[in-house]
Protein backbone atom coordinates (compact mmCIF):
# COMPACT_ATOMS: atom_id res chain seq x y z
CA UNK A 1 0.00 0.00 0.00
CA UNK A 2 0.74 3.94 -0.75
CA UNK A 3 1.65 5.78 2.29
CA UNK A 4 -0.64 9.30 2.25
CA UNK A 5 2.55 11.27 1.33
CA UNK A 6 3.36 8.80 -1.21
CA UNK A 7 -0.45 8.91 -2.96
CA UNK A 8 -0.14 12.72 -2.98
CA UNK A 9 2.82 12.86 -5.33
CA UNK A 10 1.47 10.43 -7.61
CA UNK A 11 -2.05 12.41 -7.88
CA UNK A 12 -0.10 15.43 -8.37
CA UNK A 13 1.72 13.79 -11.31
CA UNK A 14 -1.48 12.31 -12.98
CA UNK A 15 -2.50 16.33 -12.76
CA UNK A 16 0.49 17.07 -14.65
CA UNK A 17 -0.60 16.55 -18.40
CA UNK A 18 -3.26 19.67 -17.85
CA UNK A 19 -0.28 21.92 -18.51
CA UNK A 20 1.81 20.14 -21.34
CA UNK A 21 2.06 22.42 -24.06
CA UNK A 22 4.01 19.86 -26.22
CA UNK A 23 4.98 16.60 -27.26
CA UNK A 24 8.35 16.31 -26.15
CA UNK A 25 6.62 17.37 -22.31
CA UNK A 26 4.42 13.67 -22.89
CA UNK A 27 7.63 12.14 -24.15
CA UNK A 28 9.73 12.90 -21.22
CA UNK A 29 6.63 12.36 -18.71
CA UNK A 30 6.14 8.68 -20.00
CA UNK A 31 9.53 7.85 -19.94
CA UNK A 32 9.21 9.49 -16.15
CA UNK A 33 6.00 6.94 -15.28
CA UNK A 34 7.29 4.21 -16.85
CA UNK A 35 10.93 4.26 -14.85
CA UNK A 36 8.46 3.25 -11.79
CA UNK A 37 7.13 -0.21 -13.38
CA UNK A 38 10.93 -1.98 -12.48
CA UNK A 39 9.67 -4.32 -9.85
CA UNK A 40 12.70 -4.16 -7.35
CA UNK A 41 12.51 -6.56 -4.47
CA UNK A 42 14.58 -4.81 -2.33
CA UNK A 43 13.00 -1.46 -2.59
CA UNK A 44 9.85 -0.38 -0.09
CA UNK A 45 6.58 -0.33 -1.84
CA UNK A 46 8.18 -1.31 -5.00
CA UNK A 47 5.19 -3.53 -5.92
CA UNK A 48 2.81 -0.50 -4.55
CA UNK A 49 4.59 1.83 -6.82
CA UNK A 50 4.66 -0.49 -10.31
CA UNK A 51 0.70 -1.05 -9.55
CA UNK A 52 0.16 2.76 -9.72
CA UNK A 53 2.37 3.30 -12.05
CA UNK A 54 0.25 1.42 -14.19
CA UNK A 55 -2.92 3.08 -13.20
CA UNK A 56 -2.07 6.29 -13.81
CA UNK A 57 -0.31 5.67 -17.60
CA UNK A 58 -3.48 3.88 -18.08
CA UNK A 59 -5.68 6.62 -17.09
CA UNK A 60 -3.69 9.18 -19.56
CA UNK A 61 -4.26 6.84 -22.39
CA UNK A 62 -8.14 6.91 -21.90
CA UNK A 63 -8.23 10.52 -21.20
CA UNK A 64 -6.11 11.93 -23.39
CA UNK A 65 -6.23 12.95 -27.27
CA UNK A 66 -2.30 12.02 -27.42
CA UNK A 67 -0.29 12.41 -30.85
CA UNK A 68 0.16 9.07 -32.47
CA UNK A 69 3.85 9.22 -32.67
CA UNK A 70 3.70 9.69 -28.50
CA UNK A 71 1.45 6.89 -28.10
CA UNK A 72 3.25 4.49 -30.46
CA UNK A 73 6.31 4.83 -28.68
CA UNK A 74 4.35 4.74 -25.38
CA UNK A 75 2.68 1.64 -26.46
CA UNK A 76 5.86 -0.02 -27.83
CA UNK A 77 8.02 0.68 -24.52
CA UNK A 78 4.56 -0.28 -21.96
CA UNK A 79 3.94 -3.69 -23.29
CA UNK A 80 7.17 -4.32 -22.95
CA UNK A 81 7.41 -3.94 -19.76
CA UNK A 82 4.11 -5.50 -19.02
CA UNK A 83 5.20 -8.68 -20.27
CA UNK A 84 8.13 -8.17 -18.40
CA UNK A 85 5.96 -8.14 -15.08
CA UNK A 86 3.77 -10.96 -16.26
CA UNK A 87 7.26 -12.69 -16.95
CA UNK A 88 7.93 -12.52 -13.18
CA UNK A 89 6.14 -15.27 -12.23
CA UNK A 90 8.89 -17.91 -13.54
CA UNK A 91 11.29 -16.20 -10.98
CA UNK A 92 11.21 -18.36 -8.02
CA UNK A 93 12.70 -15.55 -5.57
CA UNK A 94 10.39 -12.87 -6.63
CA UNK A 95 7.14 -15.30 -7.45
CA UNK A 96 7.70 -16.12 -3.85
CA UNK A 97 7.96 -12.49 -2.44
CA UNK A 98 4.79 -11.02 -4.77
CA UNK A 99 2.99 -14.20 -3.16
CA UNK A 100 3.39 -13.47 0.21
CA UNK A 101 2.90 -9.71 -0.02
CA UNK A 102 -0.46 -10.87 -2.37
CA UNK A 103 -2.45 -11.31 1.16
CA UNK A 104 -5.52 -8.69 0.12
CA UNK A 105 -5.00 -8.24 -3.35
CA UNK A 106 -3.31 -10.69 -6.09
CA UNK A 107 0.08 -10.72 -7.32
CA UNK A 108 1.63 -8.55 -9.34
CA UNK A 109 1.94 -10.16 -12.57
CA UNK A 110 -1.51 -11.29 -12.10
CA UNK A 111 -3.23 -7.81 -12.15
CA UNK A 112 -0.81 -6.94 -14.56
CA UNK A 113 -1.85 -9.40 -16.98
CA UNK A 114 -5.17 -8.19 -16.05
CA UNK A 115 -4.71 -4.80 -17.02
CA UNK A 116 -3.13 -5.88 -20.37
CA UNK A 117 -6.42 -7.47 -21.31
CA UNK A 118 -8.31 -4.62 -20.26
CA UNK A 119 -5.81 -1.63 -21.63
CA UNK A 120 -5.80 -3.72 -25.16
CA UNK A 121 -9.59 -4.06 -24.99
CA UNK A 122 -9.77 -0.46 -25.01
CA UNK A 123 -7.00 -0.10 -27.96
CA UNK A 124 -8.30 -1.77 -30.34
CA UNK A 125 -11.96 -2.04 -29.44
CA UNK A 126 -12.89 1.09 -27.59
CA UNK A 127 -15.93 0.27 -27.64
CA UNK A 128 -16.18 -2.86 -25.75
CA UNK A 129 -14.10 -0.92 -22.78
CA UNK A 130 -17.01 -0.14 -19.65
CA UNK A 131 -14.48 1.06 -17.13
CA UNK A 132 -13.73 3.79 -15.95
CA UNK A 133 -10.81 5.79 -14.74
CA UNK A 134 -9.45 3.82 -12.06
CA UNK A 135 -8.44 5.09 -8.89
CA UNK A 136 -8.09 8.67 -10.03
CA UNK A 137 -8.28 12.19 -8.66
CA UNK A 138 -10.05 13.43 -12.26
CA UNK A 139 -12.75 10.32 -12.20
CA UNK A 140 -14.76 13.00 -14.38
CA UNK A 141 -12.76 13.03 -17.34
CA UNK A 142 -13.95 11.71 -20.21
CA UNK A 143 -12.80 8.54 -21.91
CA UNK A 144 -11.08 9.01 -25.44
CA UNK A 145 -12.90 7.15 -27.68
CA UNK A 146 -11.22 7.64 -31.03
CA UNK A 147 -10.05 4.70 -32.84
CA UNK A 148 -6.24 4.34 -33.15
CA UNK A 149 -4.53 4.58 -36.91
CA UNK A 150 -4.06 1.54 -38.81
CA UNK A 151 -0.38 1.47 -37.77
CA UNK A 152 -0.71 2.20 -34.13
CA UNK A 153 -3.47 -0.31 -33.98
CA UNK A 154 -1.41 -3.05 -35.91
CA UNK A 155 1.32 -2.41 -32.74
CA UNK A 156 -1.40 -2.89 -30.18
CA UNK A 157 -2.46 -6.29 -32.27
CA UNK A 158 0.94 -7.93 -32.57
CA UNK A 159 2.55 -6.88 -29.34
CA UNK A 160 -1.10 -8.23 -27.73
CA UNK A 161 -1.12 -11.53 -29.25
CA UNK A 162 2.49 -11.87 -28.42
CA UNK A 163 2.10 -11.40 -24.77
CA UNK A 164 -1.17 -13.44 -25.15
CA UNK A 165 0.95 -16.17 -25.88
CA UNK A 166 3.47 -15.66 -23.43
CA UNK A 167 0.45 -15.96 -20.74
CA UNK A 168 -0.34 -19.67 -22.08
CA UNK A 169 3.35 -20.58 -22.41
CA UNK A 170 3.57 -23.78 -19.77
CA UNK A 171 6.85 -24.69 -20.76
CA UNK A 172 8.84 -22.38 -17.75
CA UNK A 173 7.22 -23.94 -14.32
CA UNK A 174 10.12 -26.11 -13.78
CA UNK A 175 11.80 -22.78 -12.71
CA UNK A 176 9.43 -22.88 -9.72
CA UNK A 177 10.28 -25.14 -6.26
CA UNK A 178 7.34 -26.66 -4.41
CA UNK A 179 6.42 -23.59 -2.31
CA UNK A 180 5.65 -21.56 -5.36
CA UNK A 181 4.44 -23.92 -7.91
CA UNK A 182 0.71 -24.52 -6.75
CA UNK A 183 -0.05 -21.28 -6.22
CA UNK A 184 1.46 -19.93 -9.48
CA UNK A 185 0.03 -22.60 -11.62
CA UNK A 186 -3.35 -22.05 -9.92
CA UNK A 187 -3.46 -18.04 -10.93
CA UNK A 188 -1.68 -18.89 -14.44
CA UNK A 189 -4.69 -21.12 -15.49
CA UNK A 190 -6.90 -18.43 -14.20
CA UNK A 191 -5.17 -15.75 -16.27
CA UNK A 192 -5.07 -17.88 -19.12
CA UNK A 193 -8.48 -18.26 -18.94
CA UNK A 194 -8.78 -14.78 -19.16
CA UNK A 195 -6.55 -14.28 -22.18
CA UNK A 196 -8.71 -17.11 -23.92
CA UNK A 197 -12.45 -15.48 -23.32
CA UNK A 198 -10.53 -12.18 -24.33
CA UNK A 199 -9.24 -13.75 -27.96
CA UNK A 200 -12.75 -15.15 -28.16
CA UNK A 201 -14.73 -11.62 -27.51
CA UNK A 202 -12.45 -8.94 -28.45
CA UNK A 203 -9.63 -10.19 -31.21
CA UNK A 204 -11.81 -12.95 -33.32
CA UNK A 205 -14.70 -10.54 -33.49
CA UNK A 206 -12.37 -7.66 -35.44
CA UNK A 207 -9.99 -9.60 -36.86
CA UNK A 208 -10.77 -9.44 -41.03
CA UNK A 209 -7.63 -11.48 -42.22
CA UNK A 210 -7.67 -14.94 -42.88
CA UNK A 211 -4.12 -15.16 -41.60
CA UNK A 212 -4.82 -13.17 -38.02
CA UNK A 213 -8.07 -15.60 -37.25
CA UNK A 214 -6.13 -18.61 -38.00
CA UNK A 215 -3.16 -17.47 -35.65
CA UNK A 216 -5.75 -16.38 -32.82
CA UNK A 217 -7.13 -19.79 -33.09
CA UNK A 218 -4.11 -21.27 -32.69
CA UNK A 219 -3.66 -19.15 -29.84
CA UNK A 220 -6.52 -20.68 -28.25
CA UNK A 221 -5.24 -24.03 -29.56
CA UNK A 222 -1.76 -23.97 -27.91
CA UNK A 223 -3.56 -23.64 -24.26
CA UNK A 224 -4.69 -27.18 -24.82
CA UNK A 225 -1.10 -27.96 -24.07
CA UNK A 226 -1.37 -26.44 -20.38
CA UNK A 227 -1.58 -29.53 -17.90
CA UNK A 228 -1.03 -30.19 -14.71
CA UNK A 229 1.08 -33.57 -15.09
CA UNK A 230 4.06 -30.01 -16.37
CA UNK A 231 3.81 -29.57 -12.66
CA UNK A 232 3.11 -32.36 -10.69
CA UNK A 233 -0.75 -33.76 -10.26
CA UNK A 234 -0.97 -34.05 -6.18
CA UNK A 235 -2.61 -30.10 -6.72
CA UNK A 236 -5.81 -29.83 -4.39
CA UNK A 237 -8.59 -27.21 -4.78
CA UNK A 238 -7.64 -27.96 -8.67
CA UNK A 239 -10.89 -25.92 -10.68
CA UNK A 240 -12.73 -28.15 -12.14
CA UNK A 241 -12.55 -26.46 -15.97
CA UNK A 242 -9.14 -25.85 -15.93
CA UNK A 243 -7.43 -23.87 -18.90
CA UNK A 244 -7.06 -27.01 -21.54
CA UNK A 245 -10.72 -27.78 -21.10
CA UNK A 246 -11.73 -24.16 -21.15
CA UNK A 247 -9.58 -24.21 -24.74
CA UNK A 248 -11.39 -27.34 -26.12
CA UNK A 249 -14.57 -26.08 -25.27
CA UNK A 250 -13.94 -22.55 -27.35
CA UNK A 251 -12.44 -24.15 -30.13
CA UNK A 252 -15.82 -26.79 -30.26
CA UNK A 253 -17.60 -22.98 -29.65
CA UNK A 254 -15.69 -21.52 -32.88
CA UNK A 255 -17.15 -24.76 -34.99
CA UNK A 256 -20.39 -23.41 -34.31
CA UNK A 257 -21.89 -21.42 -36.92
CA UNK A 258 -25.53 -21.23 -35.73
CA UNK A 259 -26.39 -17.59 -36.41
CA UNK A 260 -29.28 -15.30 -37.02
CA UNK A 261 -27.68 -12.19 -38.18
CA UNK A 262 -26.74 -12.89 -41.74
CA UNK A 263 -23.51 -10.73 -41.79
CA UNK A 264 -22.01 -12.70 -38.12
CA UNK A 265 -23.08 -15.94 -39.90
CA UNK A 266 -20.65 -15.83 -42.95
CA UNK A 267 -18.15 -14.62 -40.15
CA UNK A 268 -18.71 -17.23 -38.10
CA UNK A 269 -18.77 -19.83 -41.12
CA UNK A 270 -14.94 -19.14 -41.87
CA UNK A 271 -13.86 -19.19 -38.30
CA UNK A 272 -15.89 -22.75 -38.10
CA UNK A 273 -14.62 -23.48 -41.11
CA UNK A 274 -10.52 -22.83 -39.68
CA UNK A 275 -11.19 -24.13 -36.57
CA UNK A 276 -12.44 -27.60 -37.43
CA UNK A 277 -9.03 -29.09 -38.67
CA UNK A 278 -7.25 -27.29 -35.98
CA UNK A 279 -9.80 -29.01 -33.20
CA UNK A 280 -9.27 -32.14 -35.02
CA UNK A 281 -5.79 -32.42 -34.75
CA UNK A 282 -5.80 -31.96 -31.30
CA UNK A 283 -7.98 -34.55 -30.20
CA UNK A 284 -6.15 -36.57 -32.21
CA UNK A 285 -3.08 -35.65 -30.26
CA UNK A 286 -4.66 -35.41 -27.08
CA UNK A 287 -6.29 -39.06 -27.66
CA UNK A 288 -2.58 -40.29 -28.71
CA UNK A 289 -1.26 -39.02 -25.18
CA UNK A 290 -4.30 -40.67 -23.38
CA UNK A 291 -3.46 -43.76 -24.90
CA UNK A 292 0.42 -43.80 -24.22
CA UNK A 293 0.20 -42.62 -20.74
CA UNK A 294 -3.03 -45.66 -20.08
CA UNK A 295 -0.16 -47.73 -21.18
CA UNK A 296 2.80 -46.56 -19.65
CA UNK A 297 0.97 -46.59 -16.07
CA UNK A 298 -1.09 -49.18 -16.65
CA UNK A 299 -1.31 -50.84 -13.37
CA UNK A 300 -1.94 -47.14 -11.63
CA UNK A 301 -5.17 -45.35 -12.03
CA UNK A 302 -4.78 -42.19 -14.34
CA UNK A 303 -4.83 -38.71 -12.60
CA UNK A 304 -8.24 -36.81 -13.05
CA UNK A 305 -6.21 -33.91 -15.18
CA UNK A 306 -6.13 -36.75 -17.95
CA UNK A 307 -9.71 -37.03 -18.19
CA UNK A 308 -10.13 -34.23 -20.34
């Protein structure tokens, strides 16, 4: 948490922007806000600071009209170090620290990754976005709706599907020892599960390109891969839709091309029509792994994760 002192100076320097007369005053104010989101362990507040940090460059994107050369660069430099946060979480040290200081609010790399679904909700589908400014002294100002240029908004799509991906990656937990690895794995399939429903309601919906729907579905195809046999299966409390099942079920979603509305229905009929040899592959794979694991432990009952 802030300290009173602490929450002062940053509401004075989310008031700041009122009196830029320029670009290269945004420039140099950015660069300011973002030198507060490196997470340093050993620094007090550190984790307070990087959370409003992010609150306040978020509130200056959806309040202010911002030049698109500013807001490129912004946007370039930000989700990099978003993903850098999210990226956290494979650091056994710090995973361990950001859990134990998580005791009223989640960790750090967990909001984060929630406020890179909602920031990127608002870039590239304003109107989709229903907050509002968060946890600021000018809750009154209005949210920017204007739609990004094509080139800013082709950043915001590669650099979100990038760090989408990183979210599903399951490939690092081996990083974590046993103290961490529950709890991690528990708020990763929770995040990922996130990141899928946000492919599914904000990126298929305005993606055009044949290309960009077939690599969001295969976005939503690669968290099949997330199990808990990466981990270890002894996990209690384990959700019972987990984030593999969570992806089968939107990919069998995506084959679906009931429709009423004539011009969602021939949308809807390519996605299906994508989606169907991607969700066929992976049962087949998924069936495969059934069978070779029923065989290699075949005098031991398989684990319930298996029974997809």
């Amino acid at each position: 948490q802030l300290v009173s002192e602490e929450r002062e100076v940053f509401d004075f320097i989310e008031y700041l922007p009122s009196v830029f007369n320029s670009i290269a005053n945004y420039e140099n104010y950015f660069a300011f806000l973002l030198g507060f989101l490196e997470f340093d362990a050993k620094r007090p507040h550190s984790d307070a600071f990087v959370r409003k940090a992010l609150v306040v460059v978020k509130n200056s994107i959806i309040s202010l009209s911002l030049d698109n050369e500013v807001m490129k660069e912004l946007i370039q430099k930000l989700y990099f170090k978003l993903a850098e946060i999210i990226g956290l979480r494979f650091n056994n040290e710090v995973s361990k620290m950001l859990l134990a200081n998580a005791k009223e609010s989640p960790p750090l790399w967990f909001s984060t990754g929630k406020y890179f679904l909602s920031l990127s909700t608002f870039l590239l589908n304003p109107q989709q976005y229903t907050s509002e400014l968060e946890d600021s002294p000018h809750k009154s100002s209005p949210i920017t709706t204007k739609a990004l240029p094509e080139t800013t908004k082709e950043l915001v799509w590669h650099r979100t599907i990038d760090i989408s991906k990183e979210i599903l990656n399951t490939n690092e937990y081996d990083k974590l020892d046993r103290a961490t690895i529950e709890e991690t794995w528990k708020k990763s399939e929770e995040l990922g599960i996130m990141v899928v429903d946000f492919v599914m309601k904000v990126l298929l919906p305005s993606s055009e390109l044949k290309s960009a729907q077939k690599e969001l579905i295969h976005v939503i195809d690669s968290g099949c891969e997330a199990s808990a046999k990466e981990v270890g299966s002894s996990f209690v409390n384990r959700p019972e839709i987990g984030l593999s099942q969570f992806c089968i079920l939107s990919l069998i979603r995506l084959c679906n091309n009931k429709e009423e509305n004539k011009e969602l229905l021939s949308i809807k009929v390519k996605l299906a029509s994508i989606t169907t040899r991607v969700l066929v592959n992976r049962c087949k794979k998924m069936l495969q792994q059934y069978i070779a694991d029923e065989k290699r432990n075949a005098r031991v009952p398989l684990p319930r994760y298996s029974h997809l």
